[in-house]
C-alpha atoms as a PDB file:
ATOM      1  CA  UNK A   1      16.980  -8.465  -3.755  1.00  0.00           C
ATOM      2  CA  UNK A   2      13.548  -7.313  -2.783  1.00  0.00           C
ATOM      3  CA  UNK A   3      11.472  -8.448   0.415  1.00  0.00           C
ATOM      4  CA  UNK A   4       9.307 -10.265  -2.149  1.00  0.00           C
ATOM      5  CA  UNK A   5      11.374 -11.898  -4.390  1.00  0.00           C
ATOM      6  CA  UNK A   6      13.319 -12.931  -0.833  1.00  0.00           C
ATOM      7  CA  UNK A   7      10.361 -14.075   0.605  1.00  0.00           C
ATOM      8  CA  UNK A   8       9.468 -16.167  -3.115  1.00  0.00           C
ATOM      9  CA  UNK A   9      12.434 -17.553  -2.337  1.00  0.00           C
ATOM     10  CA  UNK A  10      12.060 -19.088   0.830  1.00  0.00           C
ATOM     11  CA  UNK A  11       8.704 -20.341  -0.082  1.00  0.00           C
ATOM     12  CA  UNK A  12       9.753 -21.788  -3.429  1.00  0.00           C
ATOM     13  CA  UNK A  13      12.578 -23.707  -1.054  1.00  0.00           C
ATOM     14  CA  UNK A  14      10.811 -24.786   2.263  1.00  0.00           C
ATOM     15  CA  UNK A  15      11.248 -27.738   3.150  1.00  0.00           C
ATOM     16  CA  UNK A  16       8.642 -28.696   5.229  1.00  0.00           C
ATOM     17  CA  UNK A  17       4.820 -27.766   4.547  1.00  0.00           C
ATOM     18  CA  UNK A  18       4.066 -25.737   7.773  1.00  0.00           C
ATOM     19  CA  UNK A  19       7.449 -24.213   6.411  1.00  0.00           C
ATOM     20  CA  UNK A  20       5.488 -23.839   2.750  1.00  0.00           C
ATOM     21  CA  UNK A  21       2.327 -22.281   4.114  1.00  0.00           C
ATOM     22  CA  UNK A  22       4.017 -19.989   6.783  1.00  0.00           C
ATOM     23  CA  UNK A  23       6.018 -18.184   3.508  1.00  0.00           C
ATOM     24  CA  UNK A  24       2.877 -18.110   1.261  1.00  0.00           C
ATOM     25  CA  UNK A  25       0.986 -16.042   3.933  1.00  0.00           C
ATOM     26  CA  UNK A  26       4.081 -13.706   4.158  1.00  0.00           C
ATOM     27  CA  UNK A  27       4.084 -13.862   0.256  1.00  0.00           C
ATOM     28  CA  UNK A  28       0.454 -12.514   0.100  1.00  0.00           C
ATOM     29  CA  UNK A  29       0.842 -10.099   2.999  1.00  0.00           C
ATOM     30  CA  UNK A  30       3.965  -8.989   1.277  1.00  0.00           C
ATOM     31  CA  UNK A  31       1.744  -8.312  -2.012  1.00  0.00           C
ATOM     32  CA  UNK A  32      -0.841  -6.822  -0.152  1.00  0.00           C
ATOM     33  CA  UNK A  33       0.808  -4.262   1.196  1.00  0.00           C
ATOM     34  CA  UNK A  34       2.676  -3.331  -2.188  1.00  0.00           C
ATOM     35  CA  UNK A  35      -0.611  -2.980  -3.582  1.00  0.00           C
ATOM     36  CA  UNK A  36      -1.670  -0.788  -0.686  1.00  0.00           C
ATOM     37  CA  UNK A  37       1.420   1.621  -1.719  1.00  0.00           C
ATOM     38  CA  UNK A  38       0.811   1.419  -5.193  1.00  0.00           C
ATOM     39  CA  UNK A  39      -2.720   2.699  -4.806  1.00  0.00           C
ATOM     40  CA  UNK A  40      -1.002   5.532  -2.666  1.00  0.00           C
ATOM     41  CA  UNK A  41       0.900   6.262  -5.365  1.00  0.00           C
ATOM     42  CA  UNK A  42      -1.709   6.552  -8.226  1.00  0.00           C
ATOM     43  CA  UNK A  43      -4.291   8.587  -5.970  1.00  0.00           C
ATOM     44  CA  UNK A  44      -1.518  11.493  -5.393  1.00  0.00           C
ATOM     45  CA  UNK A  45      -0.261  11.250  -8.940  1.00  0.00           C
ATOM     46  CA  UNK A  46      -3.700  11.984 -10.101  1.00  0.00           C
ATOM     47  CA  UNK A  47      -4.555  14.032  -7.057  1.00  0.00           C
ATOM     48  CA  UNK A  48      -1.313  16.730  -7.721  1.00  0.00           C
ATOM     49  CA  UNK A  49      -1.693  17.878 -10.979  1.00  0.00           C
ATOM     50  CA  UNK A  50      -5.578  18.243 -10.538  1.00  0.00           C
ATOM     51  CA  UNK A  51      -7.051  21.440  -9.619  1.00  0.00           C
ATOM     52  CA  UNK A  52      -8.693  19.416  -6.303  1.00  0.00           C
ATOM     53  CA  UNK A  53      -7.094  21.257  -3.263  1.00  0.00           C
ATOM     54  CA  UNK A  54      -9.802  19.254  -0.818  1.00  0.00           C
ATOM     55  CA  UNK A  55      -6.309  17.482   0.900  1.00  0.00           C
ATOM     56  CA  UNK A  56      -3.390  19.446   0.390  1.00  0.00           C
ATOM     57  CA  UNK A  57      -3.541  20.771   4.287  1.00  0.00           C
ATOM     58  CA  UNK A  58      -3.519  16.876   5.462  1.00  0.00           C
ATOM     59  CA  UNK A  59      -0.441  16.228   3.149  1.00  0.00           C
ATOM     60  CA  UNK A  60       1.342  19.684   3.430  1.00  0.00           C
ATOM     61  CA  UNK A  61       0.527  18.931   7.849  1.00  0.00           C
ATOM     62  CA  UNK A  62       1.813  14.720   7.273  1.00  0.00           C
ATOM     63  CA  UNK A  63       5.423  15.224   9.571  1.00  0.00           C
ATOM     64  CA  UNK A  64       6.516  11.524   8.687  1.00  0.00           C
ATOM     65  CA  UNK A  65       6.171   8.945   6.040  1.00  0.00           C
ATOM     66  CA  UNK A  66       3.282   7.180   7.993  1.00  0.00           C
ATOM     67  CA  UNK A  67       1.372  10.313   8.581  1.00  0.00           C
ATOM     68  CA  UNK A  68       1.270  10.796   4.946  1.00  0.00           C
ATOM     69  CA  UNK A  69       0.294   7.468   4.069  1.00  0.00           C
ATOM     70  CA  UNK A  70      -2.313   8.223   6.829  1.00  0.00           C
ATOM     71  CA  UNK A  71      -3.198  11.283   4.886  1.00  0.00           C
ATOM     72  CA  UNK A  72      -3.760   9.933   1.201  1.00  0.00           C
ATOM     73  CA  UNK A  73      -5.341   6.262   3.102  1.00  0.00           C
ATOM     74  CA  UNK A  74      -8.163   9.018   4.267  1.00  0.00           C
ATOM     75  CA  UNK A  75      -8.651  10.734   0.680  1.00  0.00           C
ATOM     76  CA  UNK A  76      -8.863   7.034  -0.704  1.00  0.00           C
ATOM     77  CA  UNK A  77     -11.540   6.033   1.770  1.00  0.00           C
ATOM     78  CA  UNK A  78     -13.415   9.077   1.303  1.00  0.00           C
ATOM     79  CA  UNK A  79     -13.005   8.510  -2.784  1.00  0.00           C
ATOM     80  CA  UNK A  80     -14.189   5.101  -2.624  1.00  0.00           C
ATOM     81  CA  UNK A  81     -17.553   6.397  -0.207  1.00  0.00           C
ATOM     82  CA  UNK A  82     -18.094   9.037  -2.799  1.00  0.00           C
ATOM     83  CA  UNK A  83     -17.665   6.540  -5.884  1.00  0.00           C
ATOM     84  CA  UNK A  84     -19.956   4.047  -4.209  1.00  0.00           C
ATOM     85  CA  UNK A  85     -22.898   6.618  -3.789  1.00  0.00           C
END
């Protein structure tokens, strides 16, 4: 079973309301960061078979998972400034 569906779990079986709440805010911070990862994942599928080379040293230089998500979090920022000029 998955964090979330574990964590839909517990909330859909708390007892108590502090209970409730405490596993809806790890519910949406759950989804959050799956969201986070899927827009990883749909910037360097585009990004890899394009002929854009502007971050291949930060990704080819990432040494660990985080330092790639690091990596592709930067390109998405600096998409989202260039989108929003």
């Amino acid at each position: 079973m998955t964090k979330l569906m574990e964590l839909i779990e517990c909330y859909r079986t708390a007892g108590c309301k502090a209970e409730h709440n405490a596993y809806k805010e790890a519910v949406v911070a759950e989804v959050e960061r799956l969201k986070k990862d899927a827009a990883r994942y749909r910037w360097l599928r585009e990004y890899l078979p394009s002929d854009d080379t502007s971050c291949d040293e930060a990704i080819v230089a990432a040494l660990t998972p985080e330092e790639l998500d690091a990596a592709i979090d930067a390109a998405l920022e600096n998409t989202n400034e260039d989108q929003s000029i």
